[in-house]
C-alpha atoms as a PDB file:
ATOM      1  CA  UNK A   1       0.000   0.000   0.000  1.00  0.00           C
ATOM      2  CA  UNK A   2       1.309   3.442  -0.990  1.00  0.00           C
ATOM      3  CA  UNK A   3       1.971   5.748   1.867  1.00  0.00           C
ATOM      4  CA  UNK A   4      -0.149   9.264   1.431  1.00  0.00           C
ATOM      5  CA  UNK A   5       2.248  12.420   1.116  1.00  0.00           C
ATOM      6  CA  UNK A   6       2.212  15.855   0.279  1.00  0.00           C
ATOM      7  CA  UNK A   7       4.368  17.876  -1.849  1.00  0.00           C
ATOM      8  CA  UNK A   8       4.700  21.435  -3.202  1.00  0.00           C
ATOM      9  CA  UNK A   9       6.696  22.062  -6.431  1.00  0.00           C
ATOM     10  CA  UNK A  10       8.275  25.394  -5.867  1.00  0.00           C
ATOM     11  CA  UNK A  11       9.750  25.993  -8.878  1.00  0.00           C
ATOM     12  CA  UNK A  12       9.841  24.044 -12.279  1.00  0.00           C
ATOM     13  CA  UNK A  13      13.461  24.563 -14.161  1.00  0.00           C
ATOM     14  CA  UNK A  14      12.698  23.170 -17.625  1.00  0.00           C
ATOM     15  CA  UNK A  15      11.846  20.556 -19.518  1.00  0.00           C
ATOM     16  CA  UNK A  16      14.848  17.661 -20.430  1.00  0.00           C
ATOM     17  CA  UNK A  17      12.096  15.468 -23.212  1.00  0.00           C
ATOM     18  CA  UNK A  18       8.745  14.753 -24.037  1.00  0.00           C
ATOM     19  CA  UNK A  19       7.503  11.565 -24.926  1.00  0.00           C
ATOM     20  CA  UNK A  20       4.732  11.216 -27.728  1.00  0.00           C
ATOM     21  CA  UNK A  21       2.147  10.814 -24.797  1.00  0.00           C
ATOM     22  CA  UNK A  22       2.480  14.068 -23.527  1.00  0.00           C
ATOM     23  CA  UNK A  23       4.563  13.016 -20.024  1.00  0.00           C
ATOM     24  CA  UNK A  24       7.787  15.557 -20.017  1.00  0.00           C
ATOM     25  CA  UNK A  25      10.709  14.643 -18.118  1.00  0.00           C
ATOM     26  CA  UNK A  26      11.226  18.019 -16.041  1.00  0.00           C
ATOM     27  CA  UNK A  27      13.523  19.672 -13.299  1.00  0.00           C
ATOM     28  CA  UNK A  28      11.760  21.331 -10.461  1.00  0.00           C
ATOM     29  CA  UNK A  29      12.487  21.887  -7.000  1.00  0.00           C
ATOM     30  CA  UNK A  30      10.104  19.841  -4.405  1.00  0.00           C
ATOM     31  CA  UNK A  31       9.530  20.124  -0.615  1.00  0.00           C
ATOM     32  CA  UNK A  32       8.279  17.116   0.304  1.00  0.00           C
ATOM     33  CA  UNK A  33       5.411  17.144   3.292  1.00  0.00           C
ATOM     34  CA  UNK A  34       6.906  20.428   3.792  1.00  0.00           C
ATOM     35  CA  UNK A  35      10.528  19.399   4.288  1.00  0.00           C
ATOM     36  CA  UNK A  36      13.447  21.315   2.769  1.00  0.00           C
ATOM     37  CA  UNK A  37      13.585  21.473  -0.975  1.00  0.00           C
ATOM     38  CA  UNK A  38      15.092  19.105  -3.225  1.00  0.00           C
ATOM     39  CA  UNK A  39      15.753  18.841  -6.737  1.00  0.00           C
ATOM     40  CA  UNK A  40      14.034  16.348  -8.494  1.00  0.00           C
ATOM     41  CA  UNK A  41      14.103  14.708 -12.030  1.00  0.00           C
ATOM     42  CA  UNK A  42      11.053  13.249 -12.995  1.00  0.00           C
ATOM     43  CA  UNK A  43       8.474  12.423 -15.804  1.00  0.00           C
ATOM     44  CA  UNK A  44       5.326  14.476 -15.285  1.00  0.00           C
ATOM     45  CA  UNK A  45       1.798  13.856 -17.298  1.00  0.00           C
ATOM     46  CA  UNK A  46       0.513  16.406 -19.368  1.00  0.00           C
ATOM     47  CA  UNK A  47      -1.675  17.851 -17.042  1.00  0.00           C
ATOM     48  CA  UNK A  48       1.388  18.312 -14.769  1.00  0.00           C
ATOM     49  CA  UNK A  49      -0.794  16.603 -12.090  1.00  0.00           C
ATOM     50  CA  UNK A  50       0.134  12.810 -12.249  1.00  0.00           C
ATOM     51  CA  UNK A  51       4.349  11.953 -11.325  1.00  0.00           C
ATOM     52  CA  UNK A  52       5.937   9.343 -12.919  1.00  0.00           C
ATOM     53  CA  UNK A  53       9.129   7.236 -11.968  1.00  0.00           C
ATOM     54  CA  UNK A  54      12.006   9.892 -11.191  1.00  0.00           C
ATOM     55  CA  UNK A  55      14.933  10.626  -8.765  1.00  0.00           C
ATOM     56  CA  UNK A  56      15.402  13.230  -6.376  1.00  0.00           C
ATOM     57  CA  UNK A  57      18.636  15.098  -5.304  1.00  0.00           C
ATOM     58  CA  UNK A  58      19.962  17.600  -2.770  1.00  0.00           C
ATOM     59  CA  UNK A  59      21.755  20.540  -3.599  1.00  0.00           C
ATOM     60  CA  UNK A  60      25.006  18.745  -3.482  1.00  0.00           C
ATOM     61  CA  UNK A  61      24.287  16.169  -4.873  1.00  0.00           C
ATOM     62  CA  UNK A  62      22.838  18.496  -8.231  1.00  0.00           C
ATOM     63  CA  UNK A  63      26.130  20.068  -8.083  1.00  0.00           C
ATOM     64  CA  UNK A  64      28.298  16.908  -8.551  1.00  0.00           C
ATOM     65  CA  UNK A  65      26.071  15.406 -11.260  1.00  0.00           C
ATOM     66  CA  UNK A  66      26.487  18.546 -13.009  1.00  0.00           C
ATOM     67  CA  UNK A  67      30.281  18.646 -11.818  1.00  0.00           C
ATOM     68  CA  UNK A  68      30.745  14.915 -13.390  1.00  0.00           C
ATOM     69  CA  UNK A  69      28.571  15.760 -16.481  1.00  0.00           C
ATOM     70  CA  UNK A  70      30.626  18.750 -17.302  1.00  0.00           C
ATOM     71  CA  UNK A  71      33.999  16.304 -16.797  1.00  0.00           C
ATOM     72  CA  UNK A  72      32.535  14.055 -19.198  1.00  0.00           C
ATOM     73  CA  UNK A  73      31.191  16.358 -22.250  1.00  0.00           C
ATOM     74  CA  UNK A  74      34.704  17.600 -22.123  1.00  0.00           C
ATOM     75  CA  UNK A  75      36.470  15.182 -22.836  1.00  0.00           C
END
């Protein structure tokens, strides 16, 4: 059984795809039943009202994927 939560999405960064259903894979920051914000990569439905599968990250944690990202498109 799925445990009921809350969660506020305080700010919506931008869009990384869109599938040909609609559901966009998006970066927005997310408290959580009202916990600090995190960053969180995740498919949204069209509506922007249903989440799909996704992963969510602290600051630091945003800063090394970006840091290891950056490493590898320059190589």
């Amino acid at each position: 059984m799925a445990k009921e939560f809350d969660y506020e999405v305080v700010k919506t960064y931008g869009s990384l795809s869109e599938s040909s259903k609609g559901w966009k894979k998006e970066i927005k920051l997310i408290s959580w039943n009202q916990k600090e914000p995190k960053y969180d990569i995740r498919e949204w439905s069209p509506d922007g009202e249903k989440m799909g599968k996704g992963v969510t990250l602290s600051k630091e944690e945003l800063v090394n994927l970006k840091s290891l990202l950056d490493d590898i498109l320059a190589e």
